[in-house]
Protein backbone atom coordinates (compact mmCIF):
# COMPACT_ATOMS: atom_id res chain seq x y z
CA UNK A 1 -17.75 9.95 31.61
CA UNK A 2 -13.76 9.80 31.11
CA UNK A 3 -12.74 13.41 29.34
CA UNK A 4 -8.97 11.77 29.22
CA UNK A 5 -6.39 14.03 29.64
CA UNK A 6 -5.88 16.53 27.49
CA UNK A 7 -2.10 17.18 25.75
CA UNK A 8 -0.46 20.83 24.54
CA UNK A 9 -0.45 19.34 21.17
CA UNK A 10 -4.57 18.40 21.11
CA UNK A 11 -3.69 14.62 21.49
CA UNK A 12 -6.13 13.08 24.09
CA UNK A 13 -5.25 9.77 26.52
CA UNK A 14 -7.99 7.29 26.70
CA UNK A 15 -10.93 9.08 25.28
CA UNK A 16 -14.32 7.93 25.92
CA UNK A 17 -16.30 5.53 23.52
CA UNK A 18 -17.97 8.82 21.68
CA UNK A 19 -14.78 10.19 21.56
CA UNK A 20 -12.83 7.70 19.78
CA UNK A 21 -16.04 6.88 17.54
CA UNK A 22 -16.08 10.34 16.38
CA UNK A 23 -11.90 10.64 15.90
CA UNK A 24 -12.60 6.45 14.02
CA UNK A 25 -15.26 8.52 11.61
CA UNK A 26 -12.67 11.91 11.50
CA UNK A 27 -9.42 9.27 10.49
CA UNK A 28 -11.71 7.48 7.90
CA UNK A 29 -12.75 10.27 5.94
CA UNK A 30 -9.10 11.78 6.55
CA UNK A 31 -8.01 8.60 5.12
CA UNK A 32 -10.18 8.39 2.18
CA UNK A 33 -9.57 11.67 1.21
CA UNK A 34 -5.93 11.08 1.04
CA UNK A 35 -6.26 7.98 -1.13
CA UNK A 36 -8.06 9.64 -3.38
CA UNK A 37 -6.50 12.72 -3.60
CA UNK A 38 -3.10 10.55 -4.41
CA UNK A 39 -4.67 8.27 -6.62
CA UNK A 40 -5.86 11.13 -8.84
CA UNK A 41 -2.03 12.96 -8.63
CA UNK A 42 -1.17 9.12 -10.04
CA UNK A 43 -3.60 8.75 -12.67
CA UNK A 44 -7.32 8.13 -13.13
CA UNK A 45 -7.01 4.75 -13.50
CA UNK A 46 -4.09 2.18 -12.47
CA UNK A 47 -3.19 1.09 -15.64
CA UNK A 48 -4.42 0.29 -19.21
CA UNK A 49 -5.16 -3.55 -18.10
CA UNK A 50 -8.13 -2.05 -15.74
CA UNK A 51 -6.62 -3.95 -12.78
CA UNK A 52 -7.90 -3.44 -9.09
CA UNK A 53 -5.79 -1.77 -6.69
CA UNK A 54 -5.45 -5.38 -5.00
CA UNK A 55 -3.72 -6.56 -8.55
CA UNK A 56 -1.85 -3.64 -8.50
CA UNK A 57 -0.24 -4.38 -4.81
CA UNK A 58 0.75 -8.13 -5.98
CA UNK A 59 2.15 -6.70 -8.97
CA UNK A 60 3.89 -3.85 -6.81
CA UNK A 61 5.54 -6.26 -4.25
CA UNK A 62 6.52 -8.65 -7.13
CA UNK A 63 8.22 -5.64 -8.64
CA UNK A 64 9.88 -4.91 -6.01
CA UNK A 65 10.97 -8.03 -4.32
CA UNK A 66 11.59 -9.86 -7.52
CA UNK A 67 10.14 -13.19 -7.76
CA UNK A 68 8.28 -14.99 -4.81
CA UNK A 69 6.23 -17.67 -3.01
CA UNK A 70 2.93 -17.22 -3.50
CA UNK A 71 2.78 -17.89 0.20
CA UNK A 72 4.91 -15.17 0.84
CA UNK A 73 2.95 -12.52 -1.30
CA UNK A 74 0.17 -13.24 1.16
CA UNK A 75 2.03 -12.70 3.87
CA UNK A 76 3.61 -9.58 3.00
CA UNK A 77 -0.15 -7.96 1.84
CA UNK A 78 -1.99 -9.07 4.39
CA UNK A 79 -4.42 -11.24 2.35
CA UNK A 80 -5.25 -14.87 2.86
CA UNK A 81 -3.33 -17.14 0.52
CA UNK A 82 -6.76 -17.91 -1.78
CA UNK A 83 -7.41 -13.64 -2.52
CA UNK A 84 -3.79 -13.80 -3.77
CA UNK A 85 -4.04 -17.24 -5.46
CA UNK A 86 -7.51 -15.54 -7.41
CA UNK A 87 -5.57 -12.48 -8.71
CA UNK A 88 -2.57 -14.36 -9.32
CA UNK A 89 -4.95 -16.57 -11.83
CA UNK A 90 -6.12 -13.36 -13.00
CA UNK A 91 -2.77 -12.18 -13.43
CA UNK A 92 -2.04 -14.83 -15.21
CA UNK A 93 -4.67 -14.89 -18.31
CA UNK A 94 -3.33 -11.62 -18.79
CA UNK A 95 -0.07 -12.09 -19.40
CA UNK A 96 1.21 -9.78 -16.60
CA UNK A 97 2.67 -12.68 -14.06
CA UNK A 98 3.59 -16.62 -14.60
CA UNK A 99 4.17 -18.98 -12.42
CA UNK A 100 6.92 -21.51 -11.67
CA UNK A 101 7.67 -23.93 -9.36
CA UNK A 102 10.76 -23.70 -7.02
CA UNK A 103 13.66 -25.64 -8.11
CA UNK A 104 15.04 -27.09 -4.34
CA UNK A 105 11.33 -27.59 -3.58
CA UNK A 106 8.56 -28.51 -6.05
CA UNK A 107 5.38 -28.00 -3.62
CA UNK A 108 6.29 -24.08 -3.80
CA UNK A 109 5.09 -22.36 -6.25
CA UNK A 110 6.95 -19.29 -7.21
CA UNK A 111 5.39 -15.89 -9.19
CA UNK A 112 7.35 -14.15 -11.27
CA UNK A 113 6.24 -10.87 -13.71
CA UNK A 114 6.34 -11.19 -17.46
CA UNK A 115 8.02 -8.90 -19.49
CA UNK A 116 4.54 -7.50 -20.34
CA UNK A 117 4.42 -7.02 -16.49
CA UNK A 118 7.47 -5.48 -15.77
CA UNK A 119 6.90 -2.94 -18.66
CA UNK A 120 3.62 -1.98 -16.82
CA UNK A 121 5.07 -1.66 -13.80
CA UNK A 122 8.09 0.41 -14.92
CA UNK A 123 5.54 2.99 -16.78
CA UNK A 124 3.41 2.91 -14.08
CA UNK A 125 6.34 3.49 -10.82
CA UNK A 126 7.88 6.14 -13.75
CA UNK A 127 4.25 8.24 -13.72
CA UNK A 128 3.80 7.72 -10.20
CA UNK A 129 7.43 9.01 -8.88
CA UNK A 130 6.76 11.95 -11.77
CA UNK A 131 3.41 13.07 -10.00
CA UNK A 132 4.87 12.70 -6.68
CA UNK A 133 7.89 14.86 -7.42
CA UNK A 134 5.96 17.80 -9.29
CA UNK A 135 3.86 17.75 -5.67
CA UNK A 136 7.22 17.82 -3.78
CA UNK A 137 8.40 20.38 -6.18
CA UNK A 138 5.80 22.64 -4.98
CA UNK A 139 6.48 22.53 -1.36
CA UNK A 140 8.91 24.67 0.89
CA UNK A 141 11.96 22.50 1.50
CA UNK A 142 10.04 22.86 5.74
CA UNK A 143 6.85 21.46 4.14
CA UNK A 144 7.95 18.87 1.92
CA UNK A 145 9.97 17.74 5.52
CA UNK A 146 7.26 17.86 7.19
CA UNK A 147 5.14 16.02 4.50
CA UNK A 148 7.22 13.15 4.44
CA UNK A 149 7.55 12.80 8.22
CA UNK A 150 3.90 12.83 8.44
CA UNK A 151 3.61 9.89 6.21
CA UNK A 152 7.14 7.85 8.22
CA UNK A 153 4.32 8.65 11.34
CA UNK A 154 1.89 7.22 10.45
CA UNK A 155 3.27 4.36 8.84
CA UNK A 156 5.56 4.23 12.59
CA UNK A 157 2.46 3.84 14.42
CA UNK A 158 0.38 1.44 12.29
CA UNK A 159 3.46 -0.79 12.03
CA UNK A 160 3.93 -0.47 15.85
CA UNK A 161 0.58 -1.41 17.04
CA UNK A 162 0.29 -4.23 14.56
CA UNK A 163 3.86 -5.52 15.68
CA UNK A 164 3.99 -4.34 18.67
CA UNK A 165 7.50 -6.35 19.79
CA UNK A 166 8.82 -4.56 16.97
């Protein structure tokens, strides 16, 4: 059976099939842990409309990128084009986004946030970056560094092995 070689720094090259089952069960609960442990510093639930986290990222990216194909939105989440279309409907009944069609080109349809939505989402990005900065706050200027680096990792190596000619 492979060992792999074994790096200063614990990492291992081409561990065996126990091996990486074990580190896929380690980085799962690792992973779970930390969404929950920064969902609670954000709040027990996402907001007062009970959305799902899944709402919440469509409403995020709208937010942020302003308004936008629903084609794109899939894109950009990773979902297939009828998940987004079904929260965008749900979206929709309550108020939070509307949709339009695009001016130059009528077969795209365009979703935009309500005012209702964009007042959610500016409470909701205001209680987030408060939680985040009271943990910050609490860190040594070396461990809020290395905090954040740990995070621009990890999102480095995703990113890189799911584009990898990036």
């Amino acid at each position: 059976m492979n060992q792999g070689n074994t790096h200063r720094d614990g990492g291992i090259d081409n561990p065996s099939l126990s091996q990486n089952i074990e580190l896929a069960d380690e980085l799962e609960q690792i992973a779970m842990e930390i969404m929950t442990q920064m969902q609670s510093m954000a709040g027990p639930k996402i907001n007062e409309q009970d959305l799902s986290f899944g709402q919440y990222r469509v409403l995020s990216a709208i937010h942020r990128h302003g308004p936008t194909p629903i084609g794109d939105l899939g894109r950009r989440l990773g979902s297939a084009q009828s998940t987004i279309s079904e929260m965008i409907a749900r979206l929709s009944r309550t108020g939070l986004v509307e949709k339009r069609r695009h001016l130059e080109d009528g077969r795209v349809v365009i979703i935009q946030l309500t005012g209702a939505g964009t007042d959610l989402m500016n409470r909701r990005r205001l209680h987030v970056r408060e939680s985040f900065n009271r943990m910050l706050k609490s860190f040594t200027d070396s461990e809020r560094e290395r905090f954040i680096n740990a995070f621009r990792t990890i999102l480095s190596l995703i990113d890189k092995r799911q584009h990898p000619a990036r």
